[in-house]
N, C-alpha and C. Protein backbone atom coordinates (compact mmCIF):
# COMPACT_ATOMS: atom_id res chain seq x y z
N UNK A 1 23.84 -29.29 -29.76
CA UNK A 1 22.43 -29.58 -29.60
C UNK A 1 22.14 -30.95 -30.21
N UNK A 2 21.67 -32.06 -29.55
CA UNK A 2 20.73 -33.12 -30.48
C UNK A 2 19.64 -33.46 -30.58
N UNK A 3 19.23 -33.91 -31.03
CA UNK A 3 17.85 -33.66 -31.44
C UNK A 3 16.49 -34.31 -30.99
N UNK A 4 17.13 -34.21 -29.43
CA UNK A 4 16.23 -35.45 -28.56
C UNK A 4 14.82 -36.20 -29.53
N UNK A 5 15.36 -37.56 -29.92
CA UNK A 5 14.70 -38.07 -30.05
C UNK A 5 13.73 -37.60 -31.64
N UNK A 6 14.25 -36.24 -31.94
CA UNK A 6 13.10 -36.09 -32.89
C UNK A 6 13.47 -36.54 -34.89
N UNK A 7 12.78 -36.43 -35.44
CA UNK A 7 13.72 -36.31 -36.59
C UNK A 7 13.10 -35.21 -37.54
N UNK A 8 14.05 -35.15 -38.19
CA UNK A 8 13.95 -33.68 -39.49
C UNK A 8 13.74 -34.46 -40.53
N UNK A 9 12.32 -33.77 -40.90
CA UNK A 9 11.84 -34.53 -42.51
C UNK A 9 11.78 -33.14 -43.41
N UNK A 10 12.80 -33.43 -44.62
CA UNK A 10 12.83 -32.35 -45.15
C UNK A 10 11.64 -33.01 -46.65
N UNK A 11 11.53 -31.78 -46.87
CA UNK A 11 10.47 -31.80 -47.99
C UNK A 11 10.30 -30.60 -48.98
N UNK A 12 10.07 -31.22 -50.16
CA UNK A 12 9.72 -30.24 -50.86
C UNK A 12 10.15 -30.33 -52.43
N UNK A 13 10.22 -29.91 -53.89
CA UNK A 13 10.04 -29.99 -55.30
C UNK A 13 11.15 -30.86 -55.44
N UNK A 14 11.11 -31.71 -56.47
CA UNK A 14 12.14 -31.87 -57.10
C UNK A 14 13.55 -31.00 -57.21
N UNK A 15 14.78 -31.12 -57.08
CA UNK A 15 15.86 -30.11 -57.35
C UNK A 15 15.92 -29.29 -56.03
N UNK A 16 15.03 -29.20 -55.05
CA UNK A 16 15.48 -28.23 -53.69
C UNK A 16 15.85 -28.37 -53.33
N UNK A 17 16.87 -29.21 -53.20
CA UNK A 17 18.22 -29.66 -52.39
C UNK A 17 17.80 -30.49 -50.80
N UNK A 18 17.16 -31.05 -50.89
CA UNK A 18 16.50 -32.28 -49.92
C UNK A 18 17.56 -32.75 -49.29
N UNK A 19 18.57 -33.40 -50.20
CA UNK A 19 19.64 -34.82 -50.27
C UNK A 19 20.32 -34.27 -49.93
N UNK A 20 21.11 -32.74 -50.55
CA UNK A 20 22.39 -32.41 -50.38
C UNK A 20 22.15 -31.61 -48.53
N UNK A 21 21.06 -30.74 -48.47
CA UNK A 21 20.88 -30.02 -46.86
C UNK A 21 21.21 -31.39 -45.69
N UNK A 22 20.45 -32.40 -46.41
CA UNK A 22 19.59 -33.41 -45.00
C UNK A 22 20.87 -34.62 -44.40
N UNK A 23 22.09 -34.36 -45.73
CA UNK A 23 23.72 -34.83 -45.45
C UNK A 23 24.40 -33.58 -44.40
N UNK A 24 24.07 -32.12 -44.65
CA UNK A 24 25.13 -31.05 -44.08
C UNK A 24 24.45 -31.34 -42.58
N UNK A 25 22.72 -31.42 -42.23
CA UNK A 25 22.20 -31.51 -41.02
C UNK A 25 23.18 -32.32 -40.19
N UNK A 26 23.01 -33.95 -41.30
CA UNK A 26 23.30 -35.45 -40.26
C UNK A 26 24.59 -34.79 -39.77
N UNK A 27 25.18 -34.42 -40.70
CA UNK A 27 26.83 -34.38 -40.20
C UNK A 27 27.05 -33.40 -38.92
N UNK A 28 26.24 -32.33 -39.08
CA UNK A 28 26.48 -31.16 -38.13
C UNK A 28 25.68 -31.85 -37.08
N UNK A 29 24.87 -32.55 -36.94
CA UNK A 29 24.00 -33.00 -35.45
C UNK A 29 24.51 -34.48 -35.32
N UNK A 30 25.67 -35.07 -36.06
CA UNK A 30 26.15 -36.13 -35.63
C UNK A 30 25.33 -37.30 -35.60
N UNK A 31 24.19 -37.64 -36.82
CA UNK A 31 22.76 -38.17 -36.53
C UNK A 31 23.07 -38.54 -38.19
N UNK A 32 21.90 -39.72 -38.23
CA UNK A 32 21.74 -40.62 -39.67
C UNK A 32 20.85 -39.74 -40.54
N UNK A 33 21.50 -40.32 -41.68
CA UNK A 33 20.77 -39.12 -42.97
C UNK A 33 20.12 -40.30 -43.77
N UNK A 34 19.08 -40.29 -44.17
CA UNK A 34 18.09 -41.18 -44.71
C UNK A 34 17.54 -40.72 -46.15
N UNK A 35 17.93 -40.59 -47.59
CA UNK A 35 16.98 -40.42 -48.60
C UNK A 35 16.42 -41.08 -49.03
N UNK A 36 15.02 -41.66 -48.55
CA UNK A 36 14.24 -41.60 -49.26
C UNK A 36 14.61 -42.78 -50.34
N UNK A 37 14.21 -42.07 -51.33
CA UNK A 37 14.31 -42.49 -53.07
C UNK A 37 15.86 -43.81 -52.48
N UNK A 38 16.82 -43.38 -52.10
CA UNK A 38 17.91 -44.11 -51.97
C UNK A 38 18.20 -45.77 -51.12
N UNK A 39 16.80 -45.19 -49.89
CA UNK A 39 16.68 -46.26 -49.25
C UNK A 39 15.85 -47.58 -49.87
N UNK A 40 14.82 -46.84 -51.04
CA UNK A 40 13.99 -47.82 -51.86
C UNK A 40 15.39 -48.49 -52.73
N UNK A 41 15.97 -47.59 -53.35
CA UNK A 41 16.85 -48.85 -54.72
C UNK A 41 17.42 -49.54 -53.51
N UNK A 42 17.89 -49.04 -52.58
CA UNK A 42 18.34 -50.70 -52.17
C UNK A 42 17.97 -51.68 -51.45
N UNK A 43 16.57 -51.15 -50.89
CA UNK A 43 15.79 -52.41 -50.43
C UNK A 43 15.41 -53.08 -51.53
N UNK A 44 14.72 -52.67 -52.64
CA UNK A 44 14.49 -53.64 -54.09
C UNK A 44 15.67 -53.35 -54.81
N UNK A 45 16.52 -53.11 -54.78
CA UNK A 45 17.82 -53.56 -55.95
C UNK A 45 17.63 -52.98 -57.43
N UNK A 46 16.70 -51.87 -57.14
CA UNK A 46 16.14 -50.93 -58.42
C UNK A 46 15.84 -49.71 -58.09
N UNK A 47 16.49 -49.30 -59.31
CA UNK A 47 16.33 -47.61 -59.90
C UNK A 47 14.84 -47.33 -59.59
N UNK A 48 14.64 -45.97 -58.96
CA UNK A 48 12.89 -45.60 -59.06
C UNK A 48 12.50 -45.47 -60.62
N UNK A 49 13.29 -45.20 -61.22
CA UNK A 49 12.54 -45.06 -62.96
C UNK A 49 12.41 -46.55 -63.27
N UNK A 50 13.34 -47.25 -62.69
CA UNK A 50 13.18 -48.69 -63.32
C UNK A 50 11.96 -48.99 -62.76
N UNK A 51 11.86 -49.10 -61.40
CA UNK A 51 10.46 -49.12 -60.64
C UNK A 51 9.40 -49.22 -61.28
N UNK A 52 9.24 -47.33 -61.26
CA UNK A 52 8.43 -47.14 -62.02
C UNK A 52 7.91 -47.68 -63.57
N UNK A 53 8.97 -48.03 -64.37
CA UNK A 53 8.97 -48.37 -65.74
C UNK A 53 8.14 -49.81 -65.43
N UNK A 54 8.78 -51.08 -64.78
CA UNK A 54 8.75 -52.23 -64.89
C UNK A 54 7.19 -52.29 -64.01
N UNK A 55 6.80 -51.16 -63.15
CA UNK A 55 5.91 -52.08 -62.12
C UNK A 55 4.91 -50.75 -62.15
N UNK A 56 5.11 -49.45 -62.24
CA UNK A 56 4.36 -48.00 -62.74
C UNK A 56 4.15 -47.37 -61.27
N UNK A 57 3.55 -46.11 -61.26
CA UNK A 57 3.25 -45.56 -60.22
C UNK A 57 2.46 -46.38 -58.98
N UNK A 58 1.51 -46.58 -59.17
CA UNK A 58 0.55 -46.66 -57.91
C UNK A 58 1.65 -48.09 -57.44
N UNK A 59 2.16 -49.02 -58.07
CA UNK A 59 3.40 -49.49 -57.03
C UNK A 59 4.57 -49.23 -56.64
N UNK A 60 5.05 -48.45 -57.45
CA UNK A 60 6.11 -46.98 -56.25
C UNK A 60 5.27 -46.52 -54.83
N UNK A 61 4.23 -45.76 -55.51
CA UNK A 61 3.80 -44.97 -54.44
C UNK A 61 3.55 -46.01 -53.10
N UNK A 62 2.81 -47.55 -53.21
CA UNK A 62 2.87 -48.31 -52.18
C UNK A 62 4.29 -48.91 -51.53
N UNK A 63 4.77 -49.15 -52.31
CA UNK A 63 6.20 -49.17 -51.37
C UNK A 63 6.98 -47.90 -50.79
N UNK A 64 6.64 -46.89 -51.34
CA UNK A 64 7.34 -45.62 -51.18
C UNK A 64 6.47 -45.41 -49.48
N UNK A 65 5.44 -45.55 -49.36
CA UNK A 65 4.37 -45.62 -48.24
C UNK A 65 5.17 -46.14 -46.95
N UNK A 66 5.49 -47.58 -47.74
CA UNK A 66 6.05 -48.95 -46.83
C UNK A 66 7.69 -48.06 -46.32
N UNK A 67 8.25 -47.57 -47.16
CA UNK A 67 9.76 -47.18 -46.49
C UNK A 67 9.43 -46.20 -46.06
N UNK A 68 8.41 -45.08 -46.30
CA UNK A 68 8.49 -43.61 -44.70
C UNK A 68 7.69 -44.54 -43.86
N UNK A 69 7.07 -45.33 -44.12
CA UNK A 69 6.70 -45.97 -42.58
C UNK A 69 7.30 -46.21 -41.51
N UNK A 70 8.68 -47.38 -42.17
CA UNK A 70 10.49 -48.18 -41.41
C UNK A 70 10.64 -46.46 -41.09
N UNK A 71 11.32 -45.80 -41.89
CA UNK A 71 12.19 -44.54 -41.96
C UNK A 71 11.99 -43.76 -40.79
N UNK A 72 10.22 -43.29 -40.87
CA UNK A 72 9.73 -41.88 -39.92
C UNK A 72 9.93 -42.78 -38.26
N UNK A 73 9.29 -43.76 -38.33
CA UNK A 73 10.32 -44.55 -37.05
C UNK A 73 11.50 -44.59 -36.41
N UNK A 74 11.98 -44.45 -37.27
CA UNK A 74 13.86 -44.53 -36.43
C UNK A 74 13.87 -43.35 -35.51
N UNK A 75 14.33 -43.13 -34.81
CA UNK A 75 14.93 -41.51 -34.00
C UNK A 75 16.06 -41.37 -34.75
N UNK A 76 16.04 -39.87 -33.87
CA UNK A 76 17.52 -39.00 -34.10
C UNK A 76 17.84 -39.09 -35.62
N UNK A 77 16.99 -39.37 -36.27
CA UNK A 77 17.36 -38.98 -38.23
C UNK A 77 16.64 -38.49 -39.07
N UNK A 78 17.49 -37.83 -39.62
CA UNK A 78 17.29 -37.11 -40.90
C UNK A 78 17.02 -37.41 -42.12
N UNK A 79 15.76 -37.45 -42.84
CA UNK A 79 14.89 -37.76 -43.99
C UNK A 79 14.93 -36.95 -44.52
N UNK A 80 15.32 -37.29 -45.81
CA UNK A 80 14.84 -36.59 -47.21
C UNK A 80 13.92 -37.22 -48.09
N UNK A 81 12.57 -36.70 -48.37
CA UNK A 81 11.59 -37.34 -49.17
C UNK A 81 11.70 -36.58 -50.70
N UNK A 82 11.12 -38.03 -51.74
CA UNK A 82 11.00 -37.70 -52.36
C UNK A 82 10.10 -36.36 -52.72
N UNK A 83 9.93 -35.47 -54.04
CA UNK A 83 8.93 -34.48 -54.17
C UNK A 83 7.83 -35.05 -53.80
N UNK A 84 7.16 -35.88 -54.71
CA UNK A 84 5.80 -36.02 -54.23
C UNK A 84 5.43 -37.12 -53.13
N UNK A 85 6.16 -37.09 -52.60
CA UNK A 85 6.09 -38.14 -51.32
C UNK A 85 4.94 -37.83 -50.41
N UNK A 86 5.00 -36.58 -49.99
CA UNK A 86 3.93 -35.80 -48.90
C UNK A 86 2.46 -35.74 -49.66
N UNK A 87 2.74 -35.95 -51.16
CA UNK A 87 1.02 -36.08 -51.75
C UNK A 87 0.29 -37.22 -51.88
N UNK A 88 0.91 -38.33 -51.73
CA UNK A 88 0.16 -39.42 -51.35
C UNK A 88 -0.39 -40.01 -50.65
N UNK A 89 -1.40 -41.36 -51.19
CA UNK A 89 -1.83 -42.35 -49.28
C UNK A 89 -1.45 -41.76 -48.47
N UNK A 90 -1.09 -42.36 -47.60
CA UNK A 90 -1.45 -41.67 -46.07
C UNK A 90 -0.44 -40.85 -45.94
N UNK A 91 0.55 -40.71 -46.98
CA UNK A 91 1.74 -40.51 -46.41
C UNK A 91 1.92 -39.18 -45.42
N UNK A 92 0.77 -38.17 -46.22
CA UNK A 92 0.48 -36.70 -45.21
C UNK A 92 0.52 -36.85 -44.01
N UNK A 93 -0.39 -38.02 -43.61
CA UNK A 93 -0.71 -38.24 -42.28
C UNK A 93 0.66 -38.41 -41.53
N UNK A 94 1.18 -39.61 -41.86
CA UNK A 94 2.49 -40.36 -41.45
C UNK A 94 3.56 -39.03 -41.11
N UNK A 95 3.72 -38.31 -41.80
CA UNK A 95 4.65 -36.85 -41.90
C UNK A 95 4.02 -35.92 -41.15
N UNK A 96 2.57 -35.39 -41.46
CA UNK A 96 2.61 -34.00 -40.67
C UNK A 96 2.01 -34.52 -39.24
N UNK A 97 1.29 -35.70 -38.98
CA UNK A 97 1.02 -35.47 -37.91
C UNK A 97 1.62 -36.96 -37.07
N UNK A 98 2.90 -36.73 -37.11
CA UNK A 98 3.65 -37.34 -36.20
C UNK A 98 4.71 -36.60 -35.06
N UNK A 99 4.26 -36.75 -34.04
CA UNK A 99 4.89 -35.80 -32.58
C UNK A 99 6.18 -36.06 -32.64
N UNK A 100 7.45 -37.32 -33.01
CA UNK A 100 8.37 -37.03 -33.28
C UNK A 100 9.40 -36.77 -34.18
N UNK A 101 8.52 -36.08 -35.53
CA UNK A 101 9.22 -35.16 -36.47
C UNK A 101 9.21 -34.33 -36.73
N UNK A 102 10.17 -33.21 -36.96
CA UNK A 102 10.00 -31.83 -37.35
C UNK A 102 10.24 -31.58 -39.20
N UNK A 103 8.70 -30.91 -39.54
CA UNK A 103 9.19 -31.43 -41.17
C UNK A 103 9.88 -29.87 -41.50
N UNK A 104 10.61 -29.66 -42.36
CA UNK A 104 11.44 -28.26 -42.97
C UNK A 104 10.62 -28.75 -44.75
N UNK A 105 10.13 -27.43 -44.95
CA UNK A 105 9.90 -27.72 -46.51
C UNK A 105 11.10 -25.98 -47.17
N UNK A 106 11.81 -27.03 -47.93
CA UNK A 106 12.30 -26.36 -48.85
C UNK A 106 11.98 -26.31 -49.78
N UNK A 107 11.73 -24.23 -50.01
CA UNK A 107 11.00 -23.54 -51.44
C UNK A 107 11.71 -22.65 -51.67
N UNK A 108 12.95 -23.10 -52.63
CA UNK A 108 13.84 -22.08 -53.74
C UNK A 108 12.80 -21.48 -54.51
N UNK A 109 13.46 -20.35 -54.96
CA UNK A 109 12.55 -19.70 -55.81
C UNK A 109 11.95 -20.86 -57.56
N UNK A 110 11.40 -20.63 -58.04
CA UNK A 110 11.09 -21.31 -58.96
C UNK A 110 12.08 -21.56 -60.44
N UNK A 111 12.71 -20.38 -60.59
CA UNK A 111 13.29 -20.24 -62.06
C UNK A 111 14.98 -20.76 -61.03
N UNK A 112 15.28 -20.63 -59.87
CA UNK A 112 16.36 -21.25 -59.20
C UNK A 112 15.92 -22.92 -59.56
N UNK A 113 14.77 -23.47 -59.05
CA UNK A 113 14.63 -25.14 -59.32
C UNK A 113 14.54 -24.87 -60.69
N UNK A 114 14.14 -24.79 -61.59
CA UNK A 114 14.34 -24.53 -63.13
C UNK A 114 15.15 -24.93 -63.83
N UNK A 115 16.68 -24.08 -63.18
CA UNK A 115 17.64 -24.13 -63.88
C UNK A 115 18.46 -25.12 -63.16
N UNK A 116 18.64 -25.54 -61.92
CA UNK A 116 18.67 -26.94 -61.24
C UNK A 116 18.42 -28.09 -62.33
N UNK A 117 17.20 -28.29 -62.19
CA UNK A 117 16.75 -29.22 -63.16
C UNK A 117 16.79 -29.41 -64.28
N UNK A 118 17.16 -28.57 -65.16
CA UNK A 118 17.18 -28.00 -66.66
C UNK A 118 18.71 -28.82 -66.50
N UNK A 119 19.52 -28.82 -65.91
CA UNK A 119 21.11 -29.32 -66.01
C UNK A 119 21.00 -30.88 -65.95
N UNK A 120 19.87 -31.15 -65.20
CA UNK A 120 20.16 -33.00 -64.51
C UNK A 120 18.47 -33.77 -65.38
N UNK A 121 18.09 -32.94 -65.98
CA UNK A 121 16.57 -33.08 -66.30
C UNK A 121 16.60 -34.73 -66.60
N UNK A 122 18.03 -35.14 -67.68
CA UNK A 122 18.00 -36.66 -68.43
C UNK A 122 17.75 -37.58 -67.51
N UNK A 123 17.93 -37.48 -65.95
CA UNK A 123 18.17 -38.33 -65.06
C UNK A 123 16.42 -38.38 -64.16
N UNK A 124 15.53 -37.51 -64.07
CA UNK A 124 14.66 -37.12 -63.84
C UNK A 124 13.09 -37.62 -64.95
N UNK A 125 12.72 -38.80 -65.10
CA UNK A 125 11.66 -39.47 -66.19
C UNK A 125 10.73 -38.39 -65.85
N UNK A 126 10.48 -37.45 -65.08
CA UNK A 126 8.94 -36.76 -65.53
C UNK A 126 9.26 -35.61 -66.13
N UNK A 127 10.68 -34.99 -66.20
CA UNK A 127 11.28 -33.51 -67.36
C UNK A 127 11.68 -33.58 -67.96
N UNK A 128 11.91 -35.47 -68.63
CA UNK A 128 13.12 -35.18 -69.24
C UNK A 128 12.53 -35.12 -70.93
N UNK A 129 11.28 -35.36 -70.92
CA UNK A 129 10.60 -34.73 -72.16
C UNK A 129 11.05 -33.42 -72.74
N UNK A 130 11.06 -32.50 -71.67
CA UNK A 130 10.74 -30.89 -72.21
C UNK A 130 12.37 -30.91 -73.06
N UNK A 131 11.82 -29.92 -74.22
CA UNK A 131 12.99 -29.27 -75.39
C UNK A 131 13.35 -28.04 -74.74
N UNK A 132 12.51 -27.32 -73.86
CA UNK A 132 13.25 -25.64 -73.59
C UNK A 132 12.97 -25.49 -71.85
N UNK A 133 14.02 -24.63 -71.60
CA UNK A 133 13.73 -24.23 -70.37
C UNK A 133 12.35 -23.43 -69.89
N UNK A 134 11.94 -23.30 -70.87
CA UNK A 134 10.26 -22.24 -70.74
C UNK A 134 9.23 -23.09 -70.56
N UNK A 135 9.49 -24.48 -71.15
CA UNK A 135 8.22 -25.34 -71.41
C UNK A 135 8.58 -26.59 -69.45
N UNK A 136 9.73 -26.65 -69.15
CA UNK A 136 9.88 -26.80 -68.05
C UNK A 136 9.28 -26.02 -67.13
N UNK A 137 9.47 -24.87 -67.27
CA UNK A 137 9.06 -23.27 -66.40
C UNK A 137 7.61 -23.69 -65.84
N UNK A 138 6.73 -23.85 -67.58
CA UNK A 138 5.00 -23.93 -67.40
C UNK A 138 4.82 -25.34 -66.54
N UNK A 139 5.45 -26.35 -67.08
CA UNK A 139 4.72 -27.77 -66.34
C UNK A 139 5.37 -27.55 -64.43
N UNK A 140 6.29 -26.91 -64.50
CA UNK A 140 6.63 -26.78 -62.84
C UNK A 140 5.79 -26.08 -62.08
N UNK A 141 5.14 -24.91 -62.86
CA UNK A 141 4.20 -23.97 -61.98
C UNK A 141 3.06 -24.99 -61.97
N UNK A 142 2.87 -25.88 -62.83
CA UNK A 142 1.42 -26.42 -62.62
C UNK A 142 1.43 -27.40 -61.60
N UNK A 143 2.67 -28.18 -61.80
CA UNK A 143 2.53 -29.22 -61.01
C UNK A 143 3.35 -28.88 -59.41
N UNK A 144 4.00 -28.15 -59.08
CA UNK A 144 3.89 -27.48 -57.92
C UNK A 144 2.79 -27.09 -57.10
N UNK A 145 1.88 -26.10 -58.35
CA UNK A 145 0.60 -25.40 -57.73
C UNK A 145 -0.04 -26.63 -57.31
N UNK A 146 0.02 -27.58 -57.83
CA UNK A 146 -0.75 -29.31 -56.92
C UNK A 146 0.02 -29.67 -56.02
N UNK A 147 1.15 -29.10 -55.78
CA UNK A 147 1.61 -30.15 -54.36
C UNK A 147 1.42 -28.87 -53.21
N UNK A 148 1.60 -27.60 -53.51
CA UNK A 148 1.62 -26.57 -52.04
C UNK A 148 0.87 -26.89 -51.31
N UNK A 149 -0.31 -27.25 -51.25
CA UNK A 149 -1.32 -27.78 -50.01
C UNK A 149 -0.53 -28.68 -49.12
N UNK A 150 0.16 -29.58 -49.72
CA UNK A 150 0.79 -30.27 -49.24
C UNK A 150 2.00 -30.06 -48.27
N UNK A 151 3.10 -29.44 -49.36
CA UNK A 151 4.02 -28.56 -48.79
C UNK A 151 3.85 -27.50 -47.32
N UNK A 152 2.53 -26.72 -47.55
CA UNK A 152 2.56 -25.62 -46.65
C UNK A 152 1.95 -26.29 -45.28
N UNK A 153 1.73 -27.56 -45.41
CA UNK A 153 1.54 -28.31 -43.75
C UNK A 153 2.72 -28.19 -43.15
N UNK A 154 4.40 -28.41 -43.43
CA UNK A 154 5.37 -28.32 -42.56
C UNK A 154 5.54 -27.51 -41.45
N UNK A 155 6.15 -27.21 -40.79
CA UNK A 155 6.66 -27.15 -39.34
C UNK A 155 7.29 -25.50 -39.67
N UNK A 156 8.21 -25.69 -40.82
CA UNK A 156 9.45 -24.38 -41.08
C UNK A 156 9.01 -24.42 -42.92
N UNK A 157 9.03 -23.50 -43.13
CA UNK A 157 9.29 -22.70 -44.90
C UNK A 157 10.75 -22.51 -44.91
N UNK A 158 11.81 -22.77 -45.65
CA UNK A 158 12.79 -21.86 -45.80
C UNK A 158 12.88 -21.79 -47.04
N UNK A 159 12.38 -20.09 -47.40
CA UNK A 159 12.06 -19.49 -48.88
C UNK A 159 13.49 -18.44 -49.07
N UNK A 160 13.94 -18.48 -50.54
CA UNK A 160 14.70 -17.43 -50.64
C UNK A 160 16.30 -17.17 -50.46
N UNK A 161 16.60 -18.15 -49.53
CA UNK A 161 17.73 -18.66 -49.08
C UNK A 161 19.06 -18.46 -50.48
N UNK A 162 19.70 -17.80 -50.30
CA UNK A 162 21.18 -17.52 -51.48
C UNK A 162 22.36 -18.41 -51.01
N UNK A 163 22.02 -19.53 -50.52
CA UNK A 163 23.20 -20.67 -50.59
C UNK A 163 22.37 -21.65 -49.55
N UNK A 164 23.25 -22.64 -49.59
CA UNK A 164 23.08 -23.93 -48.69
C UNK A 164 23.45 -23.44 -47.48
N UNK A 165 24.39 -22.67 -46.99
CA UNK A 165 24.69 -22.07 -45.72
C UNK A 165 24.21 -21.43 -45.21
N UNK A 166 23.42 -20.21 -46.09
CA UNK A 166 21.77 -19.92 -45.24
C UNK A 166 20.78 -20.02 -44.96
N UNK A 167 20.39 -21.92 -45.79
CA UNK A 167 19.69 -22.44 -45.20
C UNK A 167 19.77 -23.13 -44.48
N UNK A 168 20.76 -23.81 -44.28
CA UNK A 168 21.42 -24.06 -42.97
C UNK A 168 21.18 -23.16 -41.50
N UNK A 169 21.78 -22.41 -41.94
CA UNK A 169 21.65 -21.06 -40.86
C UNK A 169 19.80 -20.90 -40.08
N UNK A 170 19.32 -20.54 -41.41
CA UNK A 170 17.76 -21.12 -41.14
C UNK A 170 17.36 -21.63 -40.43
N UNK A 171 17.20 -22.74 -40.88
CA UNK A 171 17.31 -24.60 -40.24
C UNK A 171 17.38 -24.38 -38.78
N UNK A 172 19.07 -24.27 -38.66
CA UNK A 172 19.44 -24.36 -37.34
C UNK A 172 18.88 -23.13 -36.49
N UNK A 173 18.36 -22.12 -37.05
CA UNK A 173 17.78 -21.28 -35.65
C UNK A 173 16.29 -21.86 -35.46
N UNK A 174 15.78 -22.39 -36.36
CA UNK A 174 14.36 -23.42 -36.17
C UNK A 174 14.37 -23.79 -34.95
N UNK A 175 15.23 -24.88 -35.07
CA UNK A 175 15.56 -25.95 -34.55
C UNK A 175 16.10 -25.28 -33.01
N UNK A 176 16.64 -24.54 -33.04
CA UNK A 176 17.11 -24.24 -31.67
C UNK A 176 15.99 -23.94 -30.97
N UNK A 177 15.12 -23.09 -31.84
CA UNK A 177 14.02 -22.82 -31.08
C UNK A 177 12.95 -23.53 -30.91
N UNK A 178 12.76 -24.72 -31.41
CA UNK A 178 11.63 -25.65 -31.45
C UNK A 178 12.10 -26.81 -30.44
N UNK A 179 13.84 -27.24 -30.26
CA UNK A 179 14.44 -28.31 -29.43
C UNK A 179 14.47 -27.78 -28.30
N UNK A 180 14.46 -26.43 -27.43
CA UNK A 180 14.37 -26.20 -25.95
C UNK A 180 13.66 -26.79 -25.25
């Protein structure tokens, strides 16, 4: 199957496996895999924390704008956005209501992204404060509960999922049924 023309914008928390699914897609549909966060350091030649550090949010978030702009353009590829990518400027717009993308939001259970993140937190500038896995727990429910509006615009939910292969599995019966 390819993906006439459309592309898969995956979305969804920090730690849901965006990067690692939106590589197994490209490869299995023979199609370009795009992250996001990855395509910014190397159009500016900087880390998003550096980014952020040297220049702060509201100029992330405008360039972050500027690359799903290039990105959601291309055909036949596969995007992975940052978490809060879908909560900004226009970016909602640009994502949910564009006719040739299909967005997938991935929602692991919560204490699954938790302990995800709890392992890689040092690498991550907005967790890497927290001392315990509990005090992670509280700031994720809060700041989640601000992005689901966001989140629950996508195309597909895949909740619950016990490996990458059944969301995969997922995915691909979506997709079969949305590409006829």
């Amino acid at each position: 199957m390819n993906l006439s023309n459309q592309n898969i914008v995956l979305i969804g928390y920090m730690g849901s496996g965006k990067s690692s699914i939106g590589k197994l897609l490209a490869q299995k549909y023979d199609t370009t895999f795009i992250d996001l966060d990855d395509y910014i350091i190397k159009k500016y030649n900087m880390s998003v924390s550096l980014i952020f550090e040297k220049h702060g949010e509201p100029y992330f978030r405008k360039i972050e704008t500027d690359a799903l702009s290039e990105v959601i353009s291309m055909p036949n590829t596969i995007i992975s956005l940052g978490g809060g990518t879908p909560c900004f400027d226009q970016n909602a717009k640009l994502i949910f209501n564009n006719s040739r993308s299909i967005t997938v939001f991935l929602n692991p259970e919560i204490n699954t992204l938790a302990q995800r993140l709890w392992t890689r937190k040092e690498k991550r500038p907005i967790i890497s404060k927290f001392n315990s896995i509990n005090d992670l727990l509280v700031f994720m429910q809060d700041h989640l509960g601000g992005r689901m509006s966001f989140y629950n615009q996508a195309d597909c939910t895949i909740s619950h999922a016990e490996s990458k292969e059944e969301e995969l599995i997922q995915i691909e019966t979506y997709l079969n049924f949305r590409l006829r």
